[in-house]
C-alpha atoms as a PDB file:
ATOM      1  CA  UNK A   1      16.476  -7.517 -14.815  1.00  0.00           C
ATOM      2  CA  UNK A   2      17.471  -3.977 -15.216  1.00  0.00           C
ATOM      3  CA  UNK A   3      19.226  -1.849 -12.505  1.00  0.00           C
ATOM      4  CA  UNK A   4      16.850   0.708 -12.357  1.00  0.00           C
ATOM      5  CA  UNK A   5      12.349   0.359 -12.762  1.00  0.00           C
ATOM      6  CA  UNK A   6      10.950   2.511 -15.238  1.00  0.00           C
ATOM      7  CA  UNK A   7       8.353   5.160 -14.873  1.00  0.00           C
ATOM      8  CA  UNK A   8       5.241   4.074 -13.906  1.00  0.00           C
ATOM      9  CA  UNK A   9       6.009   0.268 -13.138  1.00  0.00           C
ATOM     10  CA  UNK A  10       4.626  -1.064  -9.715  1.00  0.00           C
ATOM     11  CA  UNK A  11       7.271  -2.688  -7.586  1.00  0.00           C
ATOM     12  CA  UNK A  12       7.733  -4.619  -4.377  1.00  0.00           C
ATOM     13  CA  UNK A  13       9.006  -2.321  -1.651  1.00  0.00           C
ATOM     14  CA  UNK A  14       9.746  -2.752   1.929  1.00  0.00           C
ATOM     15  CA  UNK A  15       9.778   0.351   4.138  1.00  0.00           C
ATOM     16  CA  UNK A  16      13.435   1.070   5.891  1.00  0.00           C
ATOM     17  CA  UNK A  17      13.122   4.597   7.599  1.00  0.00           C
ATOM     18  CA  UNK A  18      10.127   6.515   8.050  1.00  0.00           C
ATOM     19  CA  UNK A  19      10.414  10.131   8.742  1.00  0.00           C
ATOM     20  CA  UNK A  20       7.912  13.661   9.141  1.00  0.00           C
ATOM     21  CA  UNK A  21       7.933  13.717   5.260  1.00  0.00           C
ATOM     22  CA  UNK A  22       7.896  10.323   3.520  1.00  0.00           C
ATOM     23  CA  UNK A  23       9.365   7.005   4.213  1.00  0.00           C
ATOM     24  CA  UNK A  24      12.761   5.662   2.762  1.00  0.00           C
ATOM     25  CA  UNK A  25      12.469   2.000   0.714  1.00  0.00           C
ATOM     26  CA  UNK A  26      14.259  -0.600  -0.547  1.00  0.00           C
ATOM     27  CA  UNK A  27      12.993  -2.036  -3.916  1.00  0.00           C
ATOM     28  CA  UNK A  28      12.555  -5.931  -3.038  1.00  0.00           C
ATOM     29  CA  UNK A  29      13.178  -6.539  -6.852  1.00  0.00           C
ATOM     30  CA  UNK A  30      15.779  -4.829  -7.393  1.00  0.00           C
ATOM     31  CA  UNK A  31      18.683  -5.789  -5.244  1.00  0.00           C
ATOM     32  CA  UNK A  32      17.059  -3.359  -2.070  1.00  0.00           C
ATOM     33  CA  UNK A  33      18.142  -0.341  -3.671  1.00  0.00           C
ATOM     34  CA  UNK A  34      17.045   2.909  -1.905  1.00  0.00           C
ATOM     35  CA  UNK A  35      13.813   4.469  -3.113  1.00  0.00           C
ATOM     36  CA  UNK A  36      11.836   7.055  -1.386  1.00  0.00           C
ATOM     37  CA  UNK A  37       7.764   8.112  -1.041  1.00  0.00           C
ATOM     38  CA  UNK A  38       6.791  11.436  -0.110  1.00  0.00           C
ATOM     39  CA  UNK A  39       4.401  11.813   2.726  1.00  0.00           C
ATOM     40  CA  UNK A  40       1.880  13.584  -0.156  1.00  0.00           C
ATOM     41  CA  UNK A  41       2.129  10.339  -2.135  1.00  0.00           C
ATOM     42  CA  UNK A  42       1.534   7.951   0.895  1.00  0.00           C
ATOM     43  CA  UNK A  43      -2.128   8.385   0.659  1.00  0.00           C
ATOM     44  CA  UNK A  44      -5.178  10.509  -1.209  1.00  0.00           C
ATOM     45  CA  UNK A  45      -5.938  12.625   1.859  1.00  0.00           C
ATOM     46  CA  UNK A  46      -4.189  14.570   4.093  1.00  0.00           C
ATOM     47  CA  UNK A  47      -2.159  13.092   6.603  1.00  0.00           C
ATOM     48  CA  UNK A  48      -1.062  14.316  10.136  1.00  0.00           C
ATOM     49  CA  UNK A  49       0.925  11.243  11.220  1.00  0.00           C
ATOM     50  CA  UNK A  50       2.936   9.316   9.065  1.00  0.00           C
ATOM     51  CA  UNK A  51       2.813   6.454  11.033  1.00  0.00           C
ATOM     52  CA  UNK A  52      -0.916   5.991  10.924  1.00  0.00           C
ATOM     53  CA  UNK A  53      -0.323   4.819   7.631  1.00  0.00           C
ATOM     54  CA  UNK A  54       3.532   2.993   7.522  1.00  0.00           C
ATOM     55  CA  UNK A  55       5.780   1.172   9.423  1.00  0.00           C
ATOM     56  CA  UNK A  56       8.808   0.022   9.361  1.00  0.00           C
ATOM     57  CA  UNK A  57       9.005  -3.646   8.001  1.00  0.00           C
ATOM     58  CA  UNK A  58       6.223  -3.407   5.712  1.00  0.00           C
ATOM     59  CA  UNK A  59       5.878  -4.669   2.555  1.00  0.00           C
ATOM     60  CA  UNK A  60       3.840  -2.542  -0.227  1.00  0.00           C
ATOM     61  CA  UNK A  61       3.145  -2.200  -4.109  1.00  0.00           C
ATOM     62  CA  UNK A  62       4.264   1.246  -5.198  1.00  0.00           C
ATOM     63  CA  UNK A  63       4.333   3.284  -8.285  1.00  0.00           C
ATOM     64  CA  UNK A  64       7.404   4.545  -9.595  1.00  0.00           C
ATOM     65  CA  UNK A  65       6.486   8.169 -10.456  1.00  0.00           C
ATOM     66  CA  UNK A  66      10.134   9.653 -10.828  1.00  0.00           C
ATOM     67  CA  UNK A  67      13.157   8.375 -12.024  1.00  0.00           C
ATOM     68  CA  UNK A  68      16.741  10.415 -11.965  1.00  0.00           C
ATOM     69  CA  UNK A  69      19.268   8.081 -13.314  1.00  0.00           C
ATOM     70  CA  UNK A  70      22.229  10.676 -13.157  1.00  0.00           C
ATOM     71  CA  UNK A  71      21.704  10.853  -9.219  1.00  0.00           C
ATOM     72  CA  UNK A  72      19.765   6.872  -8.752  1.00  0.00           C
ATOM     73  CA  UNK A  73      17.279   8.708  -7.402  1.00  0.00           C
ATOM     74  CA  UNK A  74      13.602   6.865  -7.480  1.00  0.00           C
ATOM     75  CA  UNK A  75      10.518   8.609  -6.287  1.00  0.00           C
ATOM     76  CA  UNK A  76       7.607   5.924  -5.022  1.00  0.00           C
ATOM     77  CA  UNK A  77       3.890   6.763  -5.011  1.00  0.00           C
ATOM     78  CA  UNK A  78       1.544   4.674  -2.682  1.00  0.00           C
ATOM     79  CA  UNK A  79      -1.519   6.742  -3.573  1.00  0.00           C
ATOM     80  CA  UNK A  80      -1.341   6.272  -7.032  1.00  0.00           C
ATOM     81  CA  UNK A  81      -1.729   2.065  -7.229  1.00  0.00           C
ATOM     82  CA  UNK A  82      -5.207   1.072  -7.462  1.00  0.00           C
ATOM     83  CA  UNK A  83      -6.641  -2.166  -5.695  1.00  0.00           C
ATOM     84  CA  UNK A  84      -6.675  -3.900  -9.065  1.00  0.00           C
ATOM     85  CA  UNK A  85      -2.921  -3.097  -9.638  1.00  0.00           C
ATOM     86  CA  UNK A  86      -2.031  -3.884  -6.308  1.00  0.00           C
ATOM     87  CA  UNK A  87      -3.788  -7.437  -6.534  1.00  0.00           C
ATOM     88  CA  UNK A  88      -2.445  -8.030  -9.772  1.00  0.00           C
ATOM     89  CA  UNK A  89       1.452  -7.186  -9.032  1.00  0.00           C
ATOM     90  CA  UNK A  90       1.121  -9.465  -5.637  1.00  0.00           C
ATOM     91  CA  UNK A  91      -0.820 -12.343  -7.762  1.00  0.00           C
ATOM     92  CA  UNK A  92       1.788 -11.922 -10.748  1.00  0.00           C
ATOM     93  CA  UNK A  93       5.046 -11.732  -7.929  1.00  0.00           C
ATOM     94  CA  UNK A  94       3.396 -15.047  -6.334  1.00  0.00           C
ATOM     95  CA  UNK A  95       3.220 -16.811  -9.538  1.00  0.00           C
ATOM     96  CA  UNK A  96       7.070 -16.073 -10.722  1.00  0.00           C
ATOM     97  CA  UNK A  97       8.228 -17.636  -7.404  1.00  0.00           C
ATOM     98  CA  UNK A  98       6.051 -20.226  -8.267  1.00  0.00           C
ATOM     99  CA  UNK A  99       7.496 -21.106 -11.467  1.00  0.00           C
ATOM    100  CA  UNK A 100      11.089 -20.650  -9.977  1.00  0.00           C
ATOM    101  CA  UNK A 101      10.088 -23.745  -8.109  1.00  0.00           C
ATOM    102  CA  UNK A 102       8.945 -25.753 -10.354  1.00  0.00           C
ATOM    103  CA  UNK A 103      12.080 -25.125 -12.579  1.00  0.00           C
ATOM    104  CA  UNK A 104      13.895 -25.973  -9.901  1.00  0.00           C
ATOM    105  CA  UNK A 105      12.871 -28.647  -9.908  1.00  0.00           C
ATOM    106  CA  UNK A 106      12.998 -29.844 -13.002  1.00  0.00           C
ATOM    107  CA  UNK A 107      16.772 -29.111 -12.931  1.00  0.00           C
ATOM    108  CA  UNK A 108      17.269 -31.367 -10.425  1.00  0.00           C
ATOM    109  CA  UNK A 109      15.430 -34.005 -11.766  1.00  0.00           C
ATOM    110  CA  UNK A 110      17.212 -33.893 -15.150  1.00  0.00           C
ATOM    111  CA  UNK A 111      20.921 -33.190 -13.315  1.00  0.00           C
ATOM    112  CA  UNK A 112      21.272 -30.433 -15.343  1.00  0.00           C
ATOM    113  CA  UNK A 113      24.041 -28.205 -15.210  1.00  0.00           C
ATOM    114  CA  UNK A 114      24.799 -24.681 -14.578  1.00  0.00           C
ATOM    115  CA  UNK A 115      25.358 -24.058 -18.402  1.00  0.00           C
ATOM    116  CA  UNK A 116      22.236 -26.177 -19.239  1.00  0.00           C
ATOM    117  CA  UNK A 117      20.027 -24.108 -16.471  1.00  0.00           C
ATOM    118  CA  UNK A 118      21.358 -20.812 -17.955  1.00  0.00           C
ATOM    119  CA  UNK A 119      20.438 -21.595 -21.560  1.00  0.00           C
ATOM    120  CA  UNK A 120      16.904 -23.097 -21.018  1.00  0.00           C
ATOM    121  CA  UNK A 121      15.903 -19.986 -18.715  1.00  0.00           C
ATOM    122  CA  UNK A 122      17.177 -17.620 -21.500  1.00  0.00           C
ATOM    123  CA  UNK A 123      15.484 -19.904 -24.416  1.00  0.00           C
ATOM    124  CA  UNK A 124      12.031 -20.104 -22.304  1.00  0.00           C
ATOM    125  CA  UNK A 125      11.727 -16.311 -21.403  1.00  0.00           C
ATOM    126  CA  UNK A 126      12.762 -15.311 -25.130  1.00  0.00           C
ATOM    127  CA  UNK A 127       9.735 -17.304 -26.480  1.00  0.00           C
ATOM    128  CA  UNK A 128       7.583 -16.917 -23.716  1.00  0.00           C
ATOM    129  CA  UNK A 129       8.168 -13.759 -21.948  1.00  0.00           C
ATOM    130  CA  UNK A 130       8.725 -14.555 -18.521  1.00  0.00           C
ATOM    131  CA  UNK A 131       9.298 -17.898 -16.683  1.00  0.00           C
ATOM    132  CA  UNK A 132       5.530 -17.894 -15.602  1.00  0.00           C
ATOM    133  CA  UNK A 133       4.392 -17.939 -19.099  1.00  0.00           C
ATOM    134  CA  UNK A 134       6.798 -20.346 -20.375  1.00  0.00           C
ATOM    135  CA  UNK A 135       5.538 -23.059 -17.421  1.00  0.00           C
ATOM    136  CA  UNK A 136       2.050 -22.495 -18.361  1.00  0.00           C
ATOM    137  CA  UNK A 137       2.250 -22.892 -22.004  1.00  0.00           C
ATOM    138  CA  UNK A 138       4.390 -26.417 -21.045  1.00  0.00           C
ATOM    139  CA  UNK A 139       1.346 -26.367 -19.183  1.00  0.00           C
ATOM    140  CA  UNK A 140      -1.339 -26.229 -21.776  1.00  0.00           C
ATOM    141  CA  UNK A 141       0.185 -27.066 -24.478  1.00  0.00           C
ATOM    142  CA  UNK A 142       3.058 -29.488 -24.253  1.00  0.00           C
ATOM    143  CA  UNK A 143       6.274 -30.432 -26.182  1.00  0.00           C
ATOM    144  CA  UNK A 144       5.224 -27.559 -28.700  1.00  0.00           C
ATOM    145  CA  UNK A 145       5.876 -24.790 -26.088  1.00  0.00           C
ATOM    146  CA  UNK A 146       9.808 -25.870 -26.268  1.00  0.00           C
ATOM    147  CA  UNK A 147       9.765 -26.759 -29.895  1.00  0.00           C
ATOM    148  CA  UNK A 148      13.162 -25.586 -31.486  1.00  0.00           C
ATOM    149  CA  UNK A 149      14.332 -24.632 -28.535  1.00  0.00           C
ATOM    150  CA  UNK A 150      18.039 -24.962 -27.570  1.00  0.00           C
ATOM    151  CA  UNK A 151      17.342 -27.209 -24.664  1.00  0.00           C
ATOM    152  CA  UNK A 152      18.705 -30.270 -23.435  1.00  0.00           C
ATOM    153  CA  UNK A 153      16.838 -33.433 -23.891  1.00  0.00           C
ATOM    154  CA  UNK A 154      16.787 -34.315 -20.454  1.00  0.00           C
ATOM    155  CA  UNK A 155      15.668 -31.113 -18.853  1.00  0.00           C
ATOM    156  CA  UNK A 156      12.674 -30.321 -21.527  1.00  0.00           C
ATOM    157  CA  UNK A 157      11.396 -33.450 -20.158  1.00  0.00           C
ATOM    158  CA  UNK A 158      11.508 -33.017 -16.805  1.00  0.00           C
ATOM    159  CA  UNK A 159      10.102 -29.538 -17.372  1.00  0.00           C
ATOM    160  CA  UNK A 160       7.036 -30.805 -19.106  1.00  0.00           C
ATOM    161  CA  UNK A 161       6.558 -33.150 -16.711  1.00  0.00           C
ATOM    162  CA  UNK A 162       6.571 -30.882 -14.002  1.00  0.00           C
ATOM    163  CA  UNK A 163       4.309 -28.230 -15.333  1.00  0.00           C
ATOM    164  CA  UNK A 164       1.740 -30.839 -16.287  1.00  0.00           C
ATOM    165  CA  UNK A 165       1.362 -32.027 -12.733  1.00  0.00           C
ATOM    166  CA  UNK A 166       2.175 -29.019 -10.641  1.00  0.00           C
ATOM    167  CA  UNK A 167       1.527 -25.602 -12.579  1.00  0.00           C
ATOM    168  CA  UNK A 168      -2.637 -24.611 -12.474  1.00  0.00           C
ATOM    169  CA  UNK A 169      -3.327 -21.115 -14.284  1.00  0.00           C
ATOM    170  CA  UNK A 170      -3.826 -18.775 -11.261  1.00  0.00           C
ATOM    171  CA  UNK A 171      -7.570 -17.056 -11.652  1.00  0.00           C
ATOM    172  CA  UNK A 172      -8.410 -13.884  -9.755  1.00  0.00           C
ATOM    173  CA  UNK A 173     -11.244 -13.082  -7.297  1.00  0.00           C
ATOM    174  CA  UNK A 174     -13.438 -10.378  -6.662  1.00  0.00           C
ATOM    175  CA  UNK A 175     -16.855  -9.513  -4.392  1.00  0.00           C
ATOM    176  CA  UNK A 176     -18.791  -6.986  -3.450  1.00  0.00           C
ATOM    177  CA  UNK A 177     -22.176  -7.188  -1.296  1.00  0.00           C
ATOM    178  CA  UNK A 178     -25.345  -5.986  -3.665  1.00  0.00           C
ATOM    179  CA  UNK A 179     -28.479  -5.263  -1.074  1.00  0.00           C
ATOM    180  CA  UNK A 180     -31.585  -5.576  -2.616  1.00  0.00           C
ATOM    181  CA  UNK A 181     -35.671  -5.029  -1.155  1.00  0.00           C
ATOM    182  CA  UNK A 182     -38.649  -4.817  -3.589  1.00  0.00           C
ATOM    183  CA  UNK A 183     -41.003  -3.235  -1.420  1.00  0.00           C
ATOM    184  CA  UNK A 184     -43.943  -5.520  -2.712  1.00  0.00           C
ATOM    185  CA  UNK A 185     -46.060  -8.486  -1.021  1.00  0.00           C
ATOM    186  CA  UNK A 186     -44.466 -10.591  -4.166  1.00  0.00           C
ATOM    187  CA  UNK A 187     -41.012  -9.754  -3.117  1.00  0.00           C
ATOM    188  CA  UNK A 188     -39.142 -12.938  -2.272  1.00  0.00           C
ATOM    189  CA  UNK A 189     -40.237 -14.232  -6.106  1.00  0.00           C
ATOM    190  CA  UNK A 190     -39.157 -11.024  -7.516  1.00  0.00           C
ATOM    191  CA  UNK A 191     -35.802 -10.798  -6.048  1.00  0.00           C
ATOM    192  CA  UNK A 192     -35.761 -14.669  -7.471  1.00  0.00           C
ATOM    193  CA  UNK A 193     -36.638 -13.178 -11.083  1.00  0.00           C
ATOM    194  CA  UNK A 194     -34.463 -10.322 -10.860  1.00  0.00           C
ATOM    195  CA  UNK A 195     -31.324 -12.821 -10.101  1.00  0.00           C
ATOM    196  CA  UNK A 196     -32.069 -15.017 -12.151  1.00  0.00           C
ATOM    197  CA  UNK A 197     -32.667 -13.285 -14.998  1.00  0.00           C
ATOM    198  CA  UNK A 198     -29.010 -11.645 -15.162  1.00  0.00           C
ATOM    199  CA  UNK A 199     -26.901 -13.411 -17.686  1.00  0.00           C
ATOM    200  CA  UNK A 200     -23.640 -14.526 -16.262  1.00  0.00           C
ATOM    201  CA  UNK A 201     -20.383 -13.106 -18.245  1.00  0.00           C
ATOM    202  CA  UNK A 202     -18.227 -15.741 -20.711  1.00  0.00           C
ATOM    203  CA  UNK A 203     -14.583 -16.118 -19.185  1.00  0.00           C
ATOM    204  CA  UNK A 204     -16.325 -15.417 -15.734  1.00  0.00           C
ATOM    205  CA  UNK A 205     -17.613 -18.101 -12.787  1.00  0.00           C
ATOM    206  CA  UNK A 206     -20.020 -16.054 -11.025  1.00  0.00           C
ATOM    207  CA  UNK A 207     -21.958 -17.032  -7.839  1.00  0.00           C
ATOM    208  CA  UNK A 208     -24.687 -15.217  -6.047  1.00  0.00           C
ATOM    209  CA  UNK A 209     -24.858 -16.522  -1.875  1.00  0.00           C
ATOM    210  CA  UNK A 210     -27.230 -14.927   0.022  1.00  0.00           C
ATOM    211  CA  UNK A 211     -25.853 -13.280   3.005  1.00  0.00           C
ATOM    212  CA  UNK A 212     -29.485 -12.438   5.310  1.00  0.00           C
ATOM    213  CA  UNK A 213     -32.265 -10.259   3.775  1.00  0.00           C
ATOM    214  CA  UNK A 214     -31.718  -7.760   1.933  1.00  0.00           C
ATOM    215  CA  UNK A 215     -27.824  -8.275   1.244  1.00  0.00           C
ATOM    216  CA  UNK A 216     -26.514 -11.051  -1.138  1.00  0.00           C
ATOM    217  CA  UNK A 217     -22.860 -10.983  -1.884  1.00  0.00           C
ATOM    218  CA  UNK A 218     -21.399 -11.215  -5.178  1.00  0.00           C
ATOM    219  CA  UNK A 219     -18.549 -13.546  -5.911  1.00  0.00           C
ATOM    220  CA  UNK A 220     -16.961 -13.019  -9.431  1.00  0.00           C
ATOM    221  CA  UNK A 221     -13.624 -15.527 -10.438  1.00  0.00           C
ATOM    222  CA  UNK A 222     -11.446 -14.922 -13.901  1.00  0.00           C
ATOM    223  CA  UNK A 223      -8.707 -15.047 -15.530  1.00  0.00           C
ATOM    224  CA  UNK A 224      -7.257 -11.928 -14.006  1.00  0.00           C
ATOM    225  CA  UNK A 225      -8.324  -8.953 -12.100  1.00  0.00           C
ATOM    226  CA  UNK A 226      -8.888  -7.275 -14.593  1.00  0.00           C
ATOM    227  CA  UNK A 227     -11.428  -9.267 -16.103  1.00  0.00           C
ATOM    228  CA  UNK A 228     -12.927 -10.157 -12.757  1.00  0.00           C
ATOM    229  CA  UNK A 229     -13.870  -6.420 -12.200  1.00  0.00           C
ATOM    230  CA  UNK A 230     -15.569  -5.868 -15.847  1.00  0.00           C
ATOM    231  CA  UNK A 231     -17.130  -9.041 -15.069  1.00  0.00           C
ATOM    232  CA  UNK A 232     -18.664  -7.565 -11.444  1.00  0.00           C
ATOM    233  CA  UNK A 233     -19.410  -4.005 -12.601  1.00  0.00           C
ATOM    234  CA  UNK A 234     -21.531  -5.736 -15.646  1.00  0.00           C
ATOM    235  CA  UNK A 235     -23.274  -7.999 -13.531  1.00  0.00           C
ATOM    236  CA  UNK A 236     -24.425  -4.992 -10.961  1.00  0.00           C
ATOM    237  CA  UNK A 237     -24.845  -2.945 -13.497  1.00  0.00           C
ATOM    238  CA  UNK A 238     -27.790  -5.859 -15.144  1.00  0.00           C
ATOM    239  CA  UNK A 239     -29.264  -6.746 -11.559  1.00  0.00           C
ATOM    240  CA  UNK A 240     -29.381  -3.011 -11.292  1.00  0.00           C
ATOM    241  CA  UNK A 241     -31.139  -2.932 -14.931  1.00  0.00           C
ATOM    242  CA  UNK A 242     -33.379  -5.750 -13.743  1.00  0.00           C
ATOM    243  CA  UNK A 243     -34.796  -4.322 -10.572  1.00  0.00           C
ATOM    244  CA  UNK A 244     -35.744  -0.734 -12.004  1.00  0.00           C
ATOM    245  CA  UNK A 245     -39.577  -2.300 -13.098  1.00  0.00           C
ATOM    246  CA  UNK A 246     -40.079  -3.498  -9.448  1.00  0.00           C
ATOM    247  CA  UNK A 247     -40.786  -1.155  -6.603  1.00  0.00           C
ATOM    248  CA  UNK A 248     -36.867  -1.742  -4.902  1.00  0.00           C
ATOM    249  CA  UNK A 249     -34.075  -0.459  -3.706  1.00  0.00           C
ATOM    250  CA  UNK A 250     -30.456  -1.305  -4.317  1.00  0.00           C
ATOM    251  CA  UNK A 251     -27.332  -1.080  -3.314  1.00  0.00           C
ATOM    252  CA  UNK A 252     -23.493  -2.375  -4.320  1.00  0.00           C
ATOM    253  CA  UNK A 253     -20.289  -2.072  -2.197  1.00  0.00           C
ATOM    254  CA  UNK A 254     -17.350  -3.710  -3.901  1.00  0.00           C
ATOM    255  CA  UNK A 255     -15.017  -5.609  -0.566  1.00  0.00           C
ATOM    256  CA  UNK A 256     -11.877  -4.875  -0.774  1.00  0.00           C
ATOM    257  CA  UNK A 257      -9.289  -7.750   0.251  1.00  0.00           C
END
């Protein structure tokens, strides 16, 4: 990994120092060098207190907004990560530790040594990209994820084996409460036809569990997050399309993990 994060990439931070204007950071990723975030990029409003919002200890996803490599100088923005970015860089920072596991153990399985480890990580991210990706194609699509690759024998087997039984695809989850009345003496069979009518997304699992009249909440499950959130804002947007020829009156609030 590089000494220094580029502009714009969300990283793993834990807060160090917090003082009147911003909060000093180490960068979990990068060896706990020293970032910083202003107290105008801690959140979209004003803030009187700091500490309402940070403490020391605590681990966030931040944006890198500024970098000044002549003075290692890193400027962090809290504000500017969405929900979707900060689900996606926790999901994605779960899943590499993950697959450091599982190569683990495959190299002790296989006895392999340091030499061996060092050239089968290098070969793996090369092709694949990143460790993560390299255990799920093992995963998915066997001995041709490793095909041609310089590694040895003993550990390419172990590694299949160990993504085939271990490694599962992680899939992402979003809800969000829809509250729906037709104001009509046919209403429970309308809210029935108004459901059932929507047409569920491909690449999405979507379930519908009804919560207590009039809310029903929304659970939406793909690939990533964000295909899960196209995935909800289509389906409102249709059970929202649905409704308009009934008397009713609807609602949507997305919940935020």
């Amino acid at each position: 990994m590089a000494d220094m994060p580029e502009q714009d990439e969300l990283v793993l931070v834990t807060v160090k120092k917090i003082m009147p204007y911003g909060a000093f950071c180490s960068l979990d990723e990068y060896g706990g060098k020293e970032s910083f975030v202003h107290i105008s990029e801690v959140a979209p409003r004003w803030i009187k207190n700091i500490h309402e919002f940070l403490r020391e200890g605590q681990k966030l996803v931040a944006k890198v907004y500024h970098v000044d490599l002549e003075k290692s100088q890193i400027d962090l923005s809290l504000k500017r990560v969405t929900e979707s970015e900060k689900k996606a860089k926790v999901e994605g920072n779960r899943r590499e530790k993950r697959a450091d596991k599982l190569f683990e153990v495959a190299l002790k399985i296989a006895k392999s040594t340091k030499g061996e480890e060092l050239a089968a990580r290098s070969a793996l991210i090369e092709k694949h990209g990143s460790l993560i990706d390299a255990i799920e194609a093992l995963s998915d699509q066997g001995e041709a994820a490793i095909a041609g690759l310089k590694i040895e024998k003993g550990l390419g087997k172990a590694l299949l084996e160990v993504a085939s039984k271990s490694m599962k695809k992680a899939r992402a989850e979003v809800n969000g409460i829809f509250s729906l009345t037709v104001f009509s003496s046919d209403g429970v069979e309308a809210i029935h036809k108004i459901f059932s009518s929507v047409k569920k997304p491909t690449g999405a699992d979507v379930e519908f569990l009804y919560l207590g009249a009039p809310r029903y909440q929304v659970r939406v499950v793909a690939d990533d997050f964000k295909a899960a959130d196209k995935a909800l804002e289509d389906i409102v947007a249709a059970l929202t399309a649905a409704a308009k020829p009934f008397p009713a009156s609807v609602e949507f609030a997305k919940i935020e993990a």
